[in-house]
C-alpha atoms as a PDB file:
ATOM      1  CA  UNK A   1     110.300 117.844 130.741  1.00  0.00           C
ATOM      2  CA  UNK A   2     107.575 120.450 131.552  1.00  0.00           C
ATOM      3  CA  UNK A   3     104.679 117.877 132.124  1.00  0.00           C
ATOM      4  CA  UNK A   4     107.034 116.436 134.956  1.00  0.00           C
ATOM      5  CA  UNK A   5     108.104 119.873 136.524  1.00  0.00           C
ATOM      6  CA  UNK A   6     103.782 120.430 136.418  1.00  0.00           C
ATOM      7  CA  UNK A   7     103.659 116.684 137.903  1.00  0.00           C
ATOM      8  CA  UNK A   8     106.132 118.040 140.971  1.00  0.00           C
ATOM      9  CA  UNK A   9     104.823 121.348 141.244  1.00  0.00           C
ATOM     10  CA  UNK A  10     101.334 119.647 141.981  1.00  0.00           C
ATOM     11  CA  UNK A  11     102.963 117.029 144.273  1.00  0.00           C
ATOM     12  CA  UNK A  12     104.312 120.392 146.314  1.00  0.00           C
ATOM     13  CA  UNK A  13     101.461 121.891 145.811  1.00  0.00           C
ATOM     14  CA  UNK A  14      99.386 118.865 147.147  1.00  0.00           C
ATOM     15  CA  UNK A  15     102.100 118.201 150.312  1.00  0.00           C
ATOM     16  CA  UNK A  16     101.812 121.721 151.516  1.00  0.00           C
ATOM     17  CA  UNK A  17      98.180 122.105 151.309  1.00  0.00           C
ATOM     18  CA  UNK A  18      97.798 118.464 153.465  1.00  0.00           C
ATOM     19  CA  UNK A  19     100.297 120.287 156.049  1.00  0.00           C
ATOM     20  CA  UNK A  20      98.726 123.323 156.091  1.00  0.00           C
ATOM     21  CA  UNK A  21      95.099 121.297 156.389  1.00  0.00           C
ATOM     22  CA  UNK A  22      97.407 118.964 159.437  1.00  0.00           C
ATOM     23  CA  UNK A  23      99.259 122.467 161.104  1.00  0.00           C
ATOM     24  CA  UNK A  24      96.066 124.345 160.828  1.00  0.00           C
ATOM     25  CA  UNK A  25      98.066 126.969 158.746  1.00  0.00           C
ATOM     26  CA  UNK A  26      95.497 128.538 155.995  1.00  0.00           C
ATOM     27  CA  UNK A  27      98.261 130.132 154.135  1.00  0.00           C
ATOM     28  CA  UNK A  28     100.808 127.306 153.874  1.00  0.00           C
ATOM     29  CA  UNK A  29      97.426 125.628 152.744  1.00  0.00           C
ATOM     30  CA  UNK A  30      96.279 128.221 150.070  1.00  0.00           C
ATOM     31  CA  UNK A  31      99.996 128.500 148.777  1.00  0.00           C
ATOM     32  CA  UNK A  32      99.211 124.197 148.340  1.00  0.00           C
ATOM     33  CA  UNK A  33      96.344 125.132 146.799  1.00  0.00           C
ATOM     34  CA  UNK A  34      98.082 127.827 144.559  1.00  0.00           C
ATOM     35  CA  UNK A  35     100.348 125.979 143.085  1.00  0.00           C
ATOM     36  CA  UNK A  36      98.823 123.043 142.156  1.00  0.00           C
ATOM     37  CA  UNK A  37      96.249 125.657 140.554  1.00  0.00           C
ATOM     38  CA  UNK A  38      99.742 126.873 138.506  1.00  0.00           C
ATOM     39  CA  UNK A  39     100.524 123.418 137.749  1.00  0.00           C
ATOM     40  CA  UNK A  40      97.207 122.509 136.375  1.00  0.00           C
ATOM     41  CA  UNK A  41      97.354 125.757 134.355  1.00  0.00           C
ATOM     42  CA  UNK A  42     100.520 125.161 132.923  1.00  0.00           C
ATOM     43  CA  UNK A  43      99.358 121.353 131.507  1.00  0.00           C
ATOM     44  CA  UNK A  44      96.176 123.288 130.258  1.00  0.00           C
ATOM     45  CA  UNK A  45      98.377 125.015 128.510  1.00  0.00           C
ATOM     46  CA  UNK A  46     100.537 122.860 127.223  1.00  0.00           C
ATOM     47  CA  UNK A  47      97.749 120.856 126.306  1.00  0.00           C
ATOM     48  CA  UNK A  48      95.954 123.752 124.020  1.00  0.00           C
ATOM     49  CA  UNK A  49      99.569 124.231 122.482  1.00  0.00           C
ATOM     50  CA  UNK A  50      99.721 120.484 121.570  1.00  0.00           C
ATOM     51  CA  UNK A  51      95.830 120.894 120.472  1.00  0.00           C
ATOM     52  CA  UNK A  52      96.865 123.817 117.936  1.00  0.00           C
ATOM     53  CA  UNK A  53      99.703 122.207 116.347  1.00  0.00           C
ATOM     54  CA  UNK A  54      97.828 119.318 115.827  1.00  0.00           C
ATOM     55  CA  UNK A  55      95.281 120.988 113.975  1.00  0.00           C
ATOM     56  CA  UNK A  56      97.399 123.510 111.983  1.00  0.00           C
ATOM     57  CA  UNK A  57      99.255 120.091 110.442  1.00  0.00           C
ATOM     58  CA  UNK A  58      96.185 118.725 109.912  1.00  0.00           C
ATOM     59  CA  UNK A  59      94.977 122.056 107.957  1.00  0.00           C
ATOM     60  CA  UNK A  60      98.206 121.983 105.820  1.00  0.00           C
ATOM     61  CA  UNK A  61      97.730 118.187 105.371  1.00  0.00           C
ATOM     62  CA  UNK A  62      94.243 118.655 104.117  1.00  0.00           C
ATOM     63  CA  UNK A  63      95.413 122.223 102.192  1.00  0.00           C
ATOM     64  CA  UNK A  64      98.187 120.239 100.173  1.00  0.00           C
ATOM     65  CA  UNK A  65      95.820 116.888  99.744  1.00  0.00           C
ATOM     66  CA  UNK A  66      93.454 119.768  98.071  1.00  0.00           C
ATOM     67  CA  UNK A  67      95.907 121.973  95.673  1.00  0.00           C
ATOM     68  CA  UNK A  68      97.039 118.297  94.757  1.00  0.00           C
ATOM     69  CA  UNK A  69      93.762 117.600  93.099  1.00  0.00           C
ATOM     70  CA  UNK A  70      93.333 120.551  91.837  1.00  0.00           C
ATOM     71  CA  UNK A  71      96.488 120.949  90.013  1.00  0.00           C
ATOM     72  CA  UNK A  72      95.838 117.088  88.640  1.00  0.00           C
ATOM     73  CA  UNK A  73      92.296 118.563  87.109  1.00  0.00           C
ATOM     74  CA  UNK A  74      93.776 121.429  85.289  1.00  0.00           C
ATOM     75  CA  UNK A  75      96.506 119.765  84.013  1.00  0.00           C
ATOM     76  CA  UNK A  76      93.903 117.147  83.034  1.00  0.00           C
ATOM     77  CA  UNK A  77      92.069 120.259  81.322  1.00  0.00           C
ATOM     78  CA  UNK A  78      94.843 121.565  80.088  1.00  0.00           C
ATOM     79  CA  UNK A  79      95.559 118.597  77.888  1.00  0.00           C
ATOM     80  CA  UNK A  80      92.069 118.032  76.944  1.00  0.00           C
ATOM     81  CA  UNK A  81      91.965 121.590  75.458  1.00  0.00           C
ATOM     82  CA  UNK A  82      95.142 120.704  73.572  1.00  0.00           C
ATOM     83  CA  UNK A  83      93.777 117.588  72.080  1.00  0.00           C
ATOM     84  CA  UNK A  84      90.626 118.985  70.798  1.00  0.00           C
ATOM     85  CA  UNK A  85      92.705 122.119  69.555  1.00  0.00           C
ATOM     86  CA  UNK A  86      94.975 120.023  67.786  1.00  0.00           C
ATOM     87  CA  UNK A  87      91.790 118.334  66.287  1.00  0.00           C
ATOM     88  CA  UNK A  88      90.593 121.215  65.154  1.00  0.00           C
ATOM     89  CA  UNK A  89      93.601 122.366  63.752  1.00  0.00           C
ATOM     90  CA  UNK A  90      93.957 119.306  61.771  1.00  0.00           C
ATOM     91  CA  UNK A  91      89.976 119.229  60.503  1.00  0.00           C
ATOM     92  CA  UNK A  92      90.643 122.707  59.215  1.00  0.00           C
ATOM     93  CA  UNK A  93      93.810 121.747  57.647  1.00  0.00           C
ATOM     94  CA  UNK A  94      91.671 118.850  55.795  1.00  0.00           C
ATOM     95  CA  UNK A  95      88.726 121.209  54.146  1.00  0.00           C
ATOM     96  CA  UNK A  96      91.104 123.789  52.873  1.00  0.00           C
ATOM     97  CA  UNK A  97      93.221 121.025  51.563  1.00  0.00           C
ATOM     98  CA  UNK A  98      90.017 120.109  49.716  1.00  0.00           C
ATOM     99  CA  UNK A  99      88.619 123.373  48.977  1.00  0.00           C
ATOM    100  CA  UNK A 100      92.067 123.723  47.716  1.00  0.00           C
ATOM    101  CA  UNK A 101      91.876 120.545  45.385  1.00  0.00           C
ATOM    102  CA  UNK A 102      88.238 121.202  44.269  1.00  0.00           C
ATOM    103  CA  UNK A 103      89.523 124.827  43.148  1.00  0.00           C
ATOM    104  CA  UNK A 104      92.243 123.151  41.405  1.00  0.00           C
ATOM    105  CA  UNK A 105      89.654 120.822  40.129  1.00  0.00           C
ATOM    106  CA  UNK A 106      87.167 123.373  38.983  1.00  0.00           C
ATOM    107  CA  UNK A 107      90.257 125.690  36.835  1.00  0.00           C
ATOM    108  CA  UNK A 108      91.524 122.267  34.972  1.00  0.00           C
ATOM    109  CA  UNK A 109      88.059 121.184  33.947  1.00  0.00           C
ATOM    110  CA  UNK A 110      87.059 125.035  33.110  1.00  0.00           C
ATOM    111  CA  UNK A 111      86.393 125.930  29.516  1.00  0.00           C
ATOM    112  CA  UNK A 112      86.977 129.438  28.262  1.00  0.00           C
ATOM    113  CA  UNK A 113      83.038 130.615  27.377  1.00  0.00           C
ATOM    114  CA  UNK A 114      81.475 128.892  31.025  1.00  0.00           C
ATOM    115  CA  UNK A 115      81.272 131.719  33.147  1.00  0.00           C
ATOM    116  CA  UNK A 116      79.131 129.923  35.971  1.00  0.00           C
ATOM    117  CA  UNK A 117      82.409 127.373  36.258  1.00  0.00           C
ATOM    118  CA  UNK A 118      83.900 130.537  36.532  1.00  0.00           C
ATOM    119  CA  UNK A 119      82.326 132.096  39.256  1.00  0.00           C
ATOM    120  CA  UNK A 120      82.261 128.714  40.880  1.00  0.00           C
ATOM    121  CA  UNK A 121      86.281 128.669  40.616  1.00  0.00           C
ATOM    122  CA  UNK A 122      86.658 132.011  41.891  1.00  0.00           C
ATOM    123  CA  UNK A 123      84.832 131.932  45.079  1.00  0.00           C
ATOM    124  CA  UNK A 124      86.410 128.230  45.696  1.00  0.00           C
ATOM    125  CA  UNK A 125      89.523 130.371  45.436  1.00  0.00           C
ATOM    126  CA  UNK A 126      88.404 132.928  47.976  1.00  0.00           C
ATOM    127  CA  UNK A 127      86.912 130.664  50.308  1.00  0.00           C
ATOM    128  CA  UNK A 128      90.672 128.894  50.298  1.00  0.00           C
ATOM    129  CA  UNK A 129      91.888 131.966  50.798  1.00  0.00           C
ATOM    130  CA  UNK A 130      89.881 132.944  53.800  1.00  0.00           C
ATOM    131  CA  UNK A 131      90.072 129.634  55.243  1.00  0.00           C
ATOM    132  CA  UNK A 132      94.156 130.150  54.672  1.00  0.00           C
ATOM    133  CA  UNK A 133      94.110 133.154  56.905  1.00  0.00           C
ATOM    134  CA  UNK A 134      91.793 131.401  59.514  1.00  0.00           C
ATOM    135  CA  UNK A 135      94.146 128.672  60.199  1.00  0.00           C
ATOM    136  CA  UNK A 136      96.456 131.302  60.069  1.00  0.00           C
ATOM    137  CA  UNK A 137      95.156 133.424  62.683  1.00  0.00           C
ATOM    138  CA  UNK A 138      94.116 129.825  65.129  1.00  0.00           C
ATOM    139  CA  UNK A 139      97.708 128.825  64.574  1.00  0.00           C
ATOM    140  CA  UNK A 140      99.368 131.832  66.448  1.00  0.00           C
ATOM    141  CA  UNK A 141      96.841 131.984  69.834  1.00  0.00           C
END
């Protein structure tokens, strides 16, 4: 509706700047000149407005396209660190289930004047222990 009120306004403008060029009036000729310079003002305007909104959707287009991606990486991340958590989890799960069996191993086979089985059983024992509280301690992060 505005570009055709600018589109009269310079038809006016345009009609009473011819008359005033015809009459030999200056000022019925400037006024012509006047307002076709408002109506050519007005589409600049409305063309810079038109300009701006254009580019503030593209900006939010590109913006969304952008936090898009990036969400899809960390969640992507995200699960990776899971997985090799998990895997981690379960290889520690595996040697203290062994240390576990070895110890086990070590105190059946053990007879009562072999100290260096002993010893052997013992810090099997400890290191099961330790590794206990490790998993332990990984479990609840």
């Amino acid at each position: 509706m505005a570009e055709l009120e600018n589109t009269a306004d310079k038809v006016k403008g345009t009609a009473k700047e011819a008359a005033g060029t015809v009459a030999g009036d200056d000022s019925l000729k400037s006024e012509g000149q006047g307002d076709q310079a408002v109506a050519n003002a007005k589409d600049a305007a409305a063309n810079a407005a038109d300009s701006a909104m254009t580019a503030a959707s593209d900006a939010a287009g590109s913006v969304a396209e952008k936090a898009t991606v990036v969400k899809e990486k960390t969640t992507d991340a995200l699960n990776s660190s899971r997985a090799a958590a998990s895997e981690a989890r379960s290889t520690v799960e595996d040697k203290v289930a062994e240390l576990r069996q070895a110890t086990f191993d070590s105190l059946s086979d053990l007879d009562e004047g072999d100290t260096r089985k002993a010893g052997a059983a013992i810090a099997a024992v400890v290191a099961a222990i330790v590794l206990f509280f490790v998993v332990r301690a990984v479990r609840n992060r």
